[in-house]
Protein backbone atom coordinates (compact mmCIF):
# COMPACT_ATOMS: atom_id res chain seq x y z
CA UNK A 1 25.58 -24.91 26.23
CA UNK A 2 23.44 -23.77 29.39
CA UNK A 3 23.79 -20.23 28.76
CA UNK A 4 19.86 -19.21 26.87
CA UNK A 5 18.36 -16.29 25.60
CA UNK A 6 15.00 -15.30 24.12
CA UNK A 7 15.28 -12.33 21.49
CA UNK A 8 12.14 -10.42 21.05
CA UNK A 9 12.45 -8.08 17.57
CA UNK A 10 15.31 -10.23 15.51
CA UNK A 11 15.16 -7.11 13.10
CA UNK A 12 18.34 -5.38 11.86
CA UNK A 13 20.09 -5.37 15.31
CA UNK A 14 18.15 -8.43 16.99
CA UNK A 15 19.97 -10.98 14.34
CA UNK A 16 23.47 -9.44 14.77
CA UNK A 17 23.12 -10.28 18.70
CA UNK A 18 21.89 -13.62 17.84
CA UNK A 19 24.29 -14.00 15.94
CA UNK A 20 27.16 -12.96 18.38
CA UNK A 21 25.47 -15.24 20.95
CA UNK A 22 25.20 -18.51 19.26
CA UNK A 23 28.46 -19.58 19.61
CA UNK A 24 28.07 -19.82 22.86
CA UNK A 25 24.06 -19.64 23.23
CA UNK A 26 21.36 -21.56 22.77
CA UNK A 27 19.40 -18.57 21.44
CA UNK A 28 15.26 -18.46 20.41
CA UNK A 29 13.75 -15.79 18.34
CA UNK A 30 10.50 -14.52 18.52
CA UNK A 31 8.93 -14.53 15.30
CA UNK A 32 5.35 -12.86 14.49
CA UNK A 33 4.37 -14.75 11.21
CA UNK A 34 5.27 -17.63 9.48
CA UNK A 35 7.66 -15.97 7.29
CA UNK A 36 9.77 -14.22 9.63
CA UNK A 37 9.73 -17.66 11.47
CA UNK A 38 11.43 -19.36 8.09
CA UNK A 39 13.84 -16.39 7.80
CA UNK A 40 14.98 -16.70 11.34
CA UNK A 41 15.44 -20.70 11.13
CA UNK A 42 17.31 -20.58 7.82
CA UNK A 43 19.55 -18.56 10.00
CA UNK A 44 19.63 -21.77 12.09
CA UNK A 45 17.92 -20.00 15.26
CA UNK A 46 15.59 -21.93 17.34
CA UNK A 47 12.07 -20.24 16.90
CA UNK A 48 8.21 -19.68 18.82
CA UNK A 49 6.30 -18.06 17.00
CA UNK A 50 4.15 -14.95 18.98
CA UNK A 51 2.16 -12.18 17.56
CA UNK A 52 2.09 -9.23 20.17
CA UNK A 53 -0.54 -7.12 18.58
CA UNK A 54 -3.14 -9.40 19.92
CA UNK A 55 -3.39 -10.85 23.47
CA UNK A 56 -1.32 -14.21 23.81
CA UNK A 57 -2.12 -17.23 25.44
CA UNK A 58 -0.61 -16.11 29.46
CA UNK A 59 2.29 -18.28 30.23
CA UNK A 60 2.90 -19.05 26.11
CA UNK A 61 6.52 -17.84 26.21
CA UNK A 62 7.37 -19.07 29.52
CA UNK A 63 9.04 -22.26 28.64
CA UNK A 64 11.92 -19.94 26.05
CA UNK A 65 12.24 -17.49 28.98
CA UNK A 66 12.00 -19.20 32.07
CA UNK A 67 15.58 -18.77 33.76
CA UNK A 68 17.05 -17.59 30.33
CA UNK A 69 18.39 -14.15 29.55
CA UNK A 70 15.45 -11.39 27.61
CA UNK A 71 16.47 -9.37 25.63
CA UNK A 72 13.47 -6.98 24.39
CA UNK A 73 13.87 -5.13 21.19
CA UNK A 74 10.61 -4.71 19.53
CA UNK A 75 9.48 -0.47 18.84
CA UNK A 76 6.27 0.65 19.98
CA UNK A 77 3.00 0.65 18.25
CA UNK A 78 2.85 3.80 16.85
CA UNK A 79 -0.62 3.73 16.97
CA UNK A 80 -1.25 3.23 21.10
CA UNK A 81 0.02 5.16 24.22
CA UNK A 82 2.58 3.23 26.55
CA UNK A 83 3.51 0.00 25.17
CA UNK A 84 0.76 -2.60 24.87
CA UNK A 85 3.30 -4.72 22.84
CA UNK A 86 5.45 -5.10 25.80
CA UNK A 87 2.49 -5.62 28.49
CA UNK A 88 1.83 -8.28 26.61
CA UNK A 89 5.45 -9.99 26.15
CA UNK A 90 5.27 -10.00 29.72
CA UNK A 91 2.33 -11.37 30.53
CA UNK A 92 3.04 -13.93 27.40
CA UNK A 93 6.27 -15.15 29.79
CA UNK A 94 4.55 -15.31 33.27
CA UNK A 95 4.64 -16.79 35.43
CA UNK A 96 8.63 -17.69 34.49
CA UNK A 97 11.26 -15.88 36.10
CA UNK A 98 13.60 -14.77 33.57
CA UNK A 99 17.79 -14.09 34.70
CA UNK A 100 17.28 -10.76 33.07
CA UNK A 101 14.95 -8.78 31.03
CA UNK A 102 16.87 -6.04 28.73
CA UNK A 103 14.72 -3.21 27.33
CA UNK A 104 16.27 -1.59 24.20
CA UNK A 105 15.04 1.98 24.45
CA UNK A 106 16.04 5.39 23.24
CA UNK A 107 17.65 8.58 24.41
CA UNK A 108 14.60 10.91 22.72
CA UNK A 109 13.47 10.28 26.69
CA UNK A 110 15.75 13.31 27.30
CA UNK A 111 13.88 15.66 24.81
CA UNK A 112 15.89 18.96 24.10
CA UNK A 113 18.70 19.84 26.35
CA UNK A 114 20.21 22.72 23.92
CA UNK A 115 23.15 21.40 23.42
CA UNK A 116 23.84 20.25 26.98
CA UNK A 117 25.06 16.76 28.41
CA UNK A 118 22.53 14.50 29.33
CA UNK A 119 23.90 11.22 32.18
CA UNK A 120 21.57 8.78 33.20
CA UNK A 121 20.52 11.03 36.05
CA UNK A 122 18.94 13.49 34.22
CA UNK A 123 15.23 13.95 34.13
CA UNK A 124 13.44 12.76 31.19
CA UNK A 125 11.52 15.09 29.43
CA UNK A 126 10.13 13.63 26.23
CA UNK A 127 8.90 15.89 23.41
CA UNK A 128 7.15 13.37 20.89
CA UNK A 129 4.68 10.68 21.51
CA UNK A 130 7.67 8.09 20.08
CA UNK A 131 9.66 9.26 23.52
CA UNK A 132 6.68 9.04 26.05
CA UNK A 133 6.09 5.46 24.78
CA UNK A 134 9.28 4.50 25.45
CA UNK A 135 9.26 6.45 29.06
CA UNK A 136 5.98 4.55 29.67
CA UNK A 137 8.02 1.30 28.91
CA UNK A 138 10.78 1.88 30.82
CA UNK A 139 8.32 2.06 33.90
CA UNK A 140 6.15 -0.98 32.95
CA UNK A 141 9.83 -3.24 32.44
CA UNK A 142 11.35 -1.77 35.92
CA UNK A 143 8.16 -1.91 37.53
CA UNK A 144 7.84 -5.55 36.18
CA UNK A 145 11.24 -6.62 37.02
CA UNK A 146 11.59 -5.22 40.74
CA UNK A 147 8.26 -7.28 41.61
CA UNK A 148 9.53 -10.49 40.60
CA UNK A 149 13.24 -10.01 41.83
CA UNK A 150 14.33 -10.20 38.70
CA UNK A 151 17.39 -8.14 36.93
CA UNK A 152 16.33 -4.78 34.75
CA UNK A 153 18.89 -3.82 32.03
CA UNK A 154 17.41 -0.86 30.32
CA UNK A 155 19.61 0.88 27.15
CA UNK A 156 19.03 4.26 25.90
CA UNK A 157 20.05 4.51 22.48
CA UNK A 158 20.61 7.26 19.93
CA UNK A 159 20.10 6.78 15.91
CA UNK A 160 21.79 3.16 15.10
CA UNK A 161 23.97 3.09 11.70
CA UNK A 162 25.80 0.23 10.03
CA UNK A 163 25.98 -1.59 7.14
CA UNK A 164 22.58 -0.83 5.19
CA UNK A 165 21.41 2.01 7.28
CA UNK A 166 23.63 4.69 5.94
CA UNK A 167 21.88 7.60 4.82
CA UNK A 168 22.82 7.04 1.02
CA UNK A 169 19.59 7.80 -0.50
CA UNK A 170 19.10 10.93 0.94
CA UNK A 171 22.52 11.94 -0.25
CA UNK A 172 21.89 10.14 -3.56
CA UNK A 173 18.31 12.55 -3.18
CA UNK A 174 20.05 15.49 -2.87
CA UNK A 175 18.43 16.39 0.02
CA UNK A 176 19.67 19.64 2.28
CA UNK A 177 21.59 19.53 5.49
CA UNK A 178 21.53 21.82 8.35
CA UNK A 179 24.63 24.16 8.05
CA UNK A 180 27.53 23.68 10.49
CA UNK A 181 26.41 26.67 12.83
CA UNK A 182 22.82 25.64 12.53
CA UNK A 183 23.28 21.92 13.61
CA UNK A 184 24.15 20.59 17.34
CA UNK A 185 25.78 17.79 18.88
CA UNK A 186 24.94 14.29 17.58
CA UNK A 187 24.76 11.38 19.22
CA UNK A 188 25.10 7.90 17.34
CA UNK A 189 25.92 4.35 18.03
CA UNK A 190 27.40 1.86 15.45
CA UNK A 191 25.09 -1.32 15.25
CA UNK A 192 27.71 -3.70 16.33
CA UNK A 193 28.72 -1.83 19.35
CA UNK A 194 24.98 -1.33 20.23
CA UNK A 195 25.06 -5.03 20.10
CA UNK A 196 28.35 -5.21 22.49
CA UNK A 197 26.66 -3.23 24.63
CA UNK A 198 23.03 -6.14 24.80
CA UNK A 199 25.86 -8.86 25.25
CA UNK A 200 27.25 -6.65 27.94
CA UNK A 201 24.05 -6.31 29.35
CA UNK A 202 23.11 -9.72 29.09
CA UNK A 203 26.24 -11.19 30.87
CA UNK A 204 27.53 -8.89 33.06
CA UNK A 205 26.13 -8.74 37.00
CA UNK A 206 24.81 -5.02 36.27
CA UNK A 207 20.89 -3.42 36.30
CA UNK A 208 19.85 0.12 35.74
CA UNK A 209 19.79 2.25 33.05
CA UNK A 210 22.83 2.92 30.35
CA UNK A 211 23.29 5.31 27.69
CA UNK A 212 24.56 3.63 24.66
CA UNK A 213 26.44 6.01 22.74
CA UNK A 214 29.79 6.34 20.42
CA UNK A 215 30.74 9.66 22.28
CA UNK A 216 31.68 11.28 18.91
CA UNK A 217 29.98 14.60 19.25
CA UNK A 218 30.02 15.09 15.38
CA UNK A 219 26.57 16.68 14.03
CA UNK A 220 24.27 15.00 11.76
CA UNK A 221 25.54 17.70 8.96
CA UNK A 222 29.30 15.98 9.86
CA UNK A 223 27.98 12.60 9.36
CA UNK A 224 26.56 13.46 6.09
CA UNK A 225 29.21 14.65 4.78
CA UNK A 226 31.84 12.06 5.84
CA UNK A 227 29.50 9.57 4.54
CA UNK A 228 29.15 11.09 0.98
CA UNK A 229 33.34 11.49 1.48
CA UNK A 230 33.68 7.87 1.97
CA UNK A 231 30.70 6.93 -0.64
CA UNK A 232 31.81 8.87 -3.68
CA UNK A 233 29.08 10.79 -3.70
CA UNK A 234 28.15 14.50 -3.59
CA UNK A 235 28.11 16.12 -0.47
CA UNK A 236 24.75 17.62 0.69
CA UNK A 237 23.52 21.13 -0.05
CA UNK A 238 23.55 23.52 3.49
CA UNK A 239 21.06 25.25 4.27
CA UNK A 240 19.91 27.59 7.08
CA UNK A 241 17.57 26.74 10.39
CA UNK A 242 14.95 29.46 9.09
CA UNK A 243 15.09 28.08 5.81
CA UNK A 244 14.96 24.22 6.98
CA UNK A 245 11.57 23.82 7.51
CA UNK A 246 10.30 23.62 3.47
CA UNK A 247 13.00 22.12 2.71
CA UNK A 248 13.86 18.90 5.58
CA UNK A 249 10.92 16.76 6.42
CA UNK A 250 8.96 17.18 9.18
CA UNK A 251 10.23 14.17 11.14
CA UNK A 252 13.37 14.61 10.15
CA UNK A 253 13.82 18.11 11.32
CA UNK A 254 12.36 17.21 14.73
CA UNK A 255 14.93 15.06 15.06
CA UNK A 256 17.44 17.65 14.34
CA UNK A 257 16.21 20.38 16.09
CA UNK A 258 16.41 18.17 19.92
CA UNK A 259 19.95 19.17 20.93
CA UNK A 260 21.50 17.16 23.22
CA UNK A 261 25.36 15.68 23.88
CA UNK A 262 24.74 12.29 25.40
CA UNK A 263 27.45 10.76 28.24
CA UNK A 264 28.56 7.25 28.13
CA UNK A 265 30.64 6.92 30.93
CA UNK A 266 28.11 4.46 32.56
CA UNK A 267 28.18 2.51 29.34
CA UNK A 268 31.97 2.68 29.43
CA UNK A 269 32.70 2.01 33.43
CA UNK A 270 30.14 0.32 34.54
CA UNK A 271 29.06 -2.20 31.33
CA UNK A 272 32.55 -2.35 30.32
CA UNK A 273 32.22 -1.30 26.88
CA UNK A 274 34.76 0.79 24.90
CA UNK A 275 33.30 1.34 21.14
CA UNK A 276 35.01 -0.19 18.66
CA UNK A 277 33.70 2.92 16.63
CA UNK A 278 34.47 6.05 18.47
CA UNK A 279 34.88 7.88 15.60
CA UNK A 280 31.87 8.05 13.38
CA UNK A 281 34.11 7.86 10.18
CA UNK A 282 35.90 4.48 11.07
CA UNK A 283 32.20 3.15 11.26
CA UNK A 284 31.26 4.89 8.26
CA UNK A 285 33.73 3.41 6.55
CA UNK A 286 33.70 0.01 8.33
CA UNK A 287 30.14 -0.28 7.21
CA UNK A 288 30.58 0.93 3.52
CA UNK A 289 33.38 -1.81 3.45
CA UNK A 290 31.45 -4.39 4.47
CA UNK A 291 28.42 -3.99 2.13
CA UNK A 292 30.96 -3.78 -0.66
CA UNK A 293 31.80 -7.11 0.50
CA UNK A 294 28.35 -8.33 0.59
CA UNK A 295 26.84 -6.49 -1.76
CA UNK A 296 22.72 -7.03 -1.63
């Protein structure tokens, strides 16, 4: 097994690509305590412990990385401008020279198109601090990469969903949806084609930036309700834009209110990945099947 690759934030989608790797990986996990570090070896990962919200020892991660595939999935402090977790990854793995570094981003870079398509050539225009940090990181992880000669895989992703991250609560809450005419294109990625697409990444001879996307157009208020179809539950009250803003949370309706429709033809031509879940309600129900089957 030559093949190696360090995973930095083995969260919800980091342990899925572990997992998909091992079989033919020897795959390490970054772990910041000594309880994530158990959880990740009872999943029988390799782990080195590193804590990135303080300065690490330069060179500490350079033995896991050196010549082995990155892949980079840890947010942002939400506290900090840029990304002083990332600066610090990197300086934690030089002076190795990893195959590739791949930086798990998102596509709030684009901010508010109205409604128009967004490619990878489109200027970014970030509306929220959470999208200038991860502009800022971008830059620091090409910037990084082109000095050292080394390969820069860079995803832009939209909201992740999958088994435990369906919006049940809020249905099971009761909580309002944008009507139909209100709400614009959505743009969602199931979390094991998000994880095709870092394998892709990973092994493939490509660099640059992809937008990782389902290509189902279908709003947030669509989503809801195909979810409470397939869940039993009620579907969510509609309510008006004007009326939206006592009613959604802030952070919520920001969210809803950035219409864009996001291309994956890169994604699809270039990193050679077809969704498995084009259709948000075959991963709806996909995932809903699959935490019947593992329920807790």
């Amino acid at each position: 097994m030559d093949a190696r690759c360090l995973i930095a934030g083995c969260g919800y989608t980091g342990l899925r690509l572990a997992r998909r790797l091992q079989p033919r990986w020897q795959v390490v996990a970054l772990a910041r305590s000594e309880h994530a570090a158990d959880r990740l070896a009872a999943q029988g990962l390799d782990v080195v412990r590193a804590e990135l919200d303080v300065e690490p020892r330069e060179g500490s991660l350079g033995a896991p990385a050196d010549d082995a595939a990155c892949a980079y999935l840890v947010p942002p402090d939400e506290r900090s401008e840029g990304d002083p977790r990332l600066e610090r990854f990197l300086r934690a793995v030089e002076p190795a020279r990893p195959a590739v570094l791949l930086y798990v981003s998102t596509t709030g870079v684009y901010g508010d198109a109205a409604g128009r398509r967004v490619t990878e050539d489109s200027p970014v225009a970030p509306a929220t601090d959470r999208a200038r940090r991860r502009v800022a990181a971008e830059g620091a992880a090409e910037r990084w990469c082109e000095r050292r000669g080394i390969r820069c895989v860079i995803l832009r992703v939209p909201g992740i969903y999958g088994p435990g991250r369906l919006p049940i609560d809020r249905l099971e809450r009761g909580e309002p949806a944008l009507r139909p005419e209100d709400a614009g294109p959505g743009n969602r990625i199931h979390v094991d084609d998000l994880v095709t697409a870092c394998a892709a990444g990973l092994e493939r001879p490509v660099s640059g930036i992809f937008n990782v996307t389902d290509g189902d157009p279908s709003s947030t208020t669509v989503f809801l309700q195909r979810t409470a179809e397939l869940a039993g539950l009620p579907p969510p009250p509609l309510v008006a834009l004007a009326e939206a803003r006592g009613r959604i949370a802030p952070g919520m309706l920001s969210f809803l209110v950035e219409s864009r429709l996001v291309d994956n033809r890169r994604m699809r031509e270039v990193l050679g990945v077809e969704p498995a879940y084009g259709r948000c309600t075959d991963g709806i129900a996909a995932s809903l099947a699959e935490m019947r089957a593992s329920p807790g």
